[in-house]
Protein backbone atom coordinates (compact mmCIF):
# COMPACT_ATOMS: atom_id res chain seq x y z
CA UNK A 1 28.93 128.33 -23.08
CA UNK A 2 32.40 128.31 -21.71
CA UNK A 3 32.11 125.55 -19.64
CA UNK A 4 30.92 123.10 -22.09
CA UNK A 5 33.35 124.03 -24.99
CA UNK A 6 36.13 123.04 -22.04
CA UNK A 7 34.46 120.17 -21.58
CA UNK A 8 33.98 119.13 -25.16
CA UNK A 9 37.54 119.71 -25.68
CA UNK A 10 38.64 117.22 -23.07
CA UNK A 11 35.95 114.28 -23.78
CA UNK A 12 36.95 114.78 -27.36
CA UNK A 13 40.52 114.02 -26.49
CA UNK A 14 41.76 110.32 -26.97
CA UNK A 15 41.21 107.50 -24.59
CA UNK A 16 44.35 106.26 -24.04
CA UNK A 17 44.60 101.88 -22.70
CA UNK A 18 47.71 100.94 -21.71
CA UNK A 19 48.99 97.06 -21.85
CA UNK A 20 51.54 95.08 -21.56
CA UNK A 21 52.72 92.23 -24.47
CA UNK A 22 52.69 89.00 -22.76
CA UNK A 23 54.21 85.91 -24.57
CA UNK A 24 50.70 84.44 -25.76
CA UNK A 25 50.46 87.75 -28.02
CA UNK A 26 53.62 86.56 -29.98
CA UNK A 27 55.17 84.53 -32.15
CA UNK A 28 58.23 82.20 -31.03
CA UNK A 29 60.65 85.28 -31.91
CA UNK A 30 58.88 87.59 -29.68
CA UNK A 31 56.76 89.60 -32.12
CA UNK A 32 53.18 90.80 -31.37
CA UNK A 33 50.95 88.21 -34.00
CA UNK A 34 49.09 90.63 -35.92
CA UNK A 35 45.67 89.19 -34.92
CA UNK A 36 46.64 90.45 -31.22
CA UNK A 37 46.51 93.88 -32.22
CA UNK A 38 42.93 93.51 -32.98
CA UNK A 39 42.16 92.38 -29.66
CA UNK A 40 44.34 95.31 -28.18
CA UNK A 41 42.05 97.99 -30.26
CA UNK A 42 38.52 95.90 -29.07
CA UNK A 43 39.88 96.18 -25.18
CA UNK A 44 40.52 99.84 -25.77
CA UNK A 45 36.68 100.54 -27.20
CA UNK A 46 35.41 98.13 -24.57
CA UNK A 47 37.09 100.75 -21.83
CA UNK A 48 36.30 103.36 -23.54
CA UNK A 49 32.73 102.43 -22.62
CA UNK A 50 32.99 101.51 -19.85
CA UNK A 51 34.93 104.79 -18.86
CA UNK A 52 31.91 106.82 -20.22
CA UNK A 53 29.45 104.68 -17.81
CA UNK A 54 28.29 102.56 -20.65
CA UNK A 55 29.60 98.99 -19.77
CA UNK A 56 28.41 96.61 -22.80
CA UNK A 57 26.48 94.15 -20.66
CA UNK A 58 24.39 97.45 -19.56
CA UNK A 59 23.92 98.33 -22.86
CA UNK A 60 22.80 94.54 -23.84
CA UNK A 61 20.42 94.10 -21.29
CA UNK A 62 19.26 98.12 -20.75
CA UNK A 63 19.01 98.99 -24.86
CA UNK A 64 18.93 95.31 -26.25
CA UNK A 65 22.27 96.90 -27.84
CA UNK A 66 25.26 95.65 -29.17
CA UNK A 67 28.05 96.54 -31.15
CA UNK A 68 29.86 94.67 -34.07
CA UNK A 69 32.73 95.51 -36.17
CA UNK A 70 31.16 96.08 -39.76
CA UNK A 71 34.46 97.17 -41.58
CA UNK A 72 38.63 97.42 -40.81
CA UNK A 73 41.49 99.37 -42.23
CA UNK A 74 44.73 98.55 -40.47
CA UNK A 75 48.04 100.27 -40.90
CA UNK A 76 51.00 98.20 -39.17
CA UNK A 77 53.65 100.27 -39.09
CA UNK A 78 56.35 98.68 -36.51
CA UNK A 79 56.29 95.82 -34.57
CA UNK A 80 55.25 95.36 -31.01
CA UNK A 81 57.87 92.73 -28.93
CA UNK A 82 57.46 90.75 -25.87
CA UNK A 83 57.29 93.04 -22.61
CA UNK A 84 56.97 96.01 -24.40
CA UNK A 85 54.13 98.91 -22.66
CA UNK A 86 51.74 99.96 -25.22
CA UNK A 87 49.39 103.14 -25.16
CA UNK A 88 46.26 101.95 -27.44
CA UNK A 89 43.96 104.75 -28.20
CA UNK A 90 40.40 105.49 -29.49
CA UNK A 91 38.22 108.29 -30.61
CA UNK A 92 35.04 108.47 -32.30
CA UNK A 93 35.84 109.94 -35.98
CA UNK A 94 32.38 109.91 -36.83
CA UNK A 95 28.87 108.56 -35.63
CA UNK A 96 25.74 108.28 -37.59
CA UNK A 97 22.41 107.36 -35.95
CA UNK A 98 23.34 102.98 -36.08
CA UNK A 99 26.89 103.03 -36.67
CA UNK A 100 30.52 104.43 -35.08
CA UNK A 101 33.71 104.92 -36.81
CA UNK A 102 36.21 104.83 -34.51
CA UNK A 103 39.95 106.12 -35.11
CA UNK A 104 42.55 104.12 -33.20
CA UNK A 105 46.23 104.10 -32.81
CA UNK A 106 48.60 101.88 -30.90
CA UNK A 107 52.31 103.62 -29.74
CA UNK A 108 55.10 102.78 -27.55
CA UNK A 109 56.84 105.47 -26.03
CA UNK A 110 55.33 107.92 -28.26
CA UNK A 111 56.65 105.97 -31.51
CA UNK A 112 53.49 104.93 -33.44
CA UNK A 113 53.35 101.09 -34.35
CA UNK A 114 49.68 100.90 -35.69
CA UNK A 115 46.80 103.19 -37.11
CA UNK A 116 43.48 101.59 -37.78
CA UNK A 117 40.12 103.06 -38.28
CA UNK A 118 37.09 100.70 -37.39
CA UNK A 119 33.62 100.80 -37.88
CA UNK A 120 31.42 99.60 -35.48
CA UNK A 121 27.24 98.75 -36.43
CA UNK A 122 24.56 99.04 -33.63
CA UNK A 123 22.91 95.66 -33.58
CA UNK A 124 19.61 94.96 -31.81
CA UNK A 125 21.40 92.01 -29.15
CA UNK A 126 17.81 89.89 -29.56
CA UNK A 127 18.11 90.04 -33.32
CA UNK A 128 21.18 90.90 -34.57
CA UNK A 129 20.01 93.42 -37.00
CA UNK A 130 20.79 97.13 -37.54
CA UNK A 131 19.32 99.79 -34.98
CA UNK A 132 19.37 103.35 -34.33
CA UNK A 133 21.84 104.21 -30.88
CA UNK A 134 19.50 105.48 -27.98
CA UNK A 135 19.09 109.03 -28.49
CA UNK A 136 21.07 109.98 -25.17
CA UNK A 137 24.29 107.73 -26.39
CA UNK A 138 23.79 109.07 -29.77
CA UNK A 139 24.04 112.90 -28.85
CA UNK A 140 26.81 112.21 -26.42
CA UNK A 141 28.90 110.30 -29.30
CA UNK A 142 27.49 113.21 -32.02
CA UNK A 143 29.64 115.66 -29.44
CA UNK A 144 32.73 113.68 -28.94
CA UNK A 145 33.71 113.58 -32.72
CA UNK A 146 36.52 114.89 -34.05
CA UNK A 147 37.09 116.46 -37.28
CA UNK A 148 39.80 115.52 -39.86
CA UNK A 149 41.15 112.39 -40.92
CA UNK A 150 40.80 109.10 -39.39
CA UNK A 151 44.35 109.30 -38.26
């Protein structure tokens, strides 16, 4: 159908998060800490969420659902400085039945600092063990991947 192939091609697109570097993400010279950048890429899947309706707390308490990084790769390609507006990014590169891997990317002004691919488990929030993503989250994450690489 038409309509849904439009669709498909605009959910599939990449959520883009913009923030701002404040001084507690640097160093004393002014330089994003590279632990920071790992909370910039978990805000952006948080909002990513949340942006789809699916706000983690729902999730917890609706689907006894969480999610937990299993696995990181992160390229750090240039640095991010005090003040500086970031566009952090995140697509699903590829979802199984309990896990996501997400491809991420953080830019400034369309120069690309950081790539990073994570992968995300579905954890049962009661017991912390593996679990299978409701079926409804599942089939809308099965449509929103993107072929390719990671990034």
């Amino acid at each position: 159908m038409t309509t849904d192939s439009k669709t498909i091609a605009v959910d599939a697109a990449p959520f883009i998060f913009p923030t701002r570097v404040y001084w507690e993400d640097t160093d004393a010279g002014g330089v994003v800490y590279h632990a920071q950048y790992v909370a910039f890429l978990e805000r952006t899947r948080t909002e990513w969420l949340r942006a789809r309706g699916y706000a983690q707390e729902q999730l917890r308490q609706t689907h006894d659902l969480v999610f937990a990084v299993r696995a990181m790769r992160l390229d750090f390609l240039r640095p991010a400085r005090l003040d500086d507006l970031l566009q952090v990014s995140a697509r699903i590169h590829q979802c199984k039945r309990a896990s996501v891997v997400f491809a991420q990317m953080i830019e400034r002004g369309g120069e690309v600092l950081l790539t990073a691919e994570v992968k995300v488990a579905a954890l049962s929030a009661s017991g912390f063990r593996p679990v299978a993503l409701p079926e409804t989250l599942y089939e809308e994450f099965r449509r929103l991947e993107t072929s390719g690489p990671p990034l």
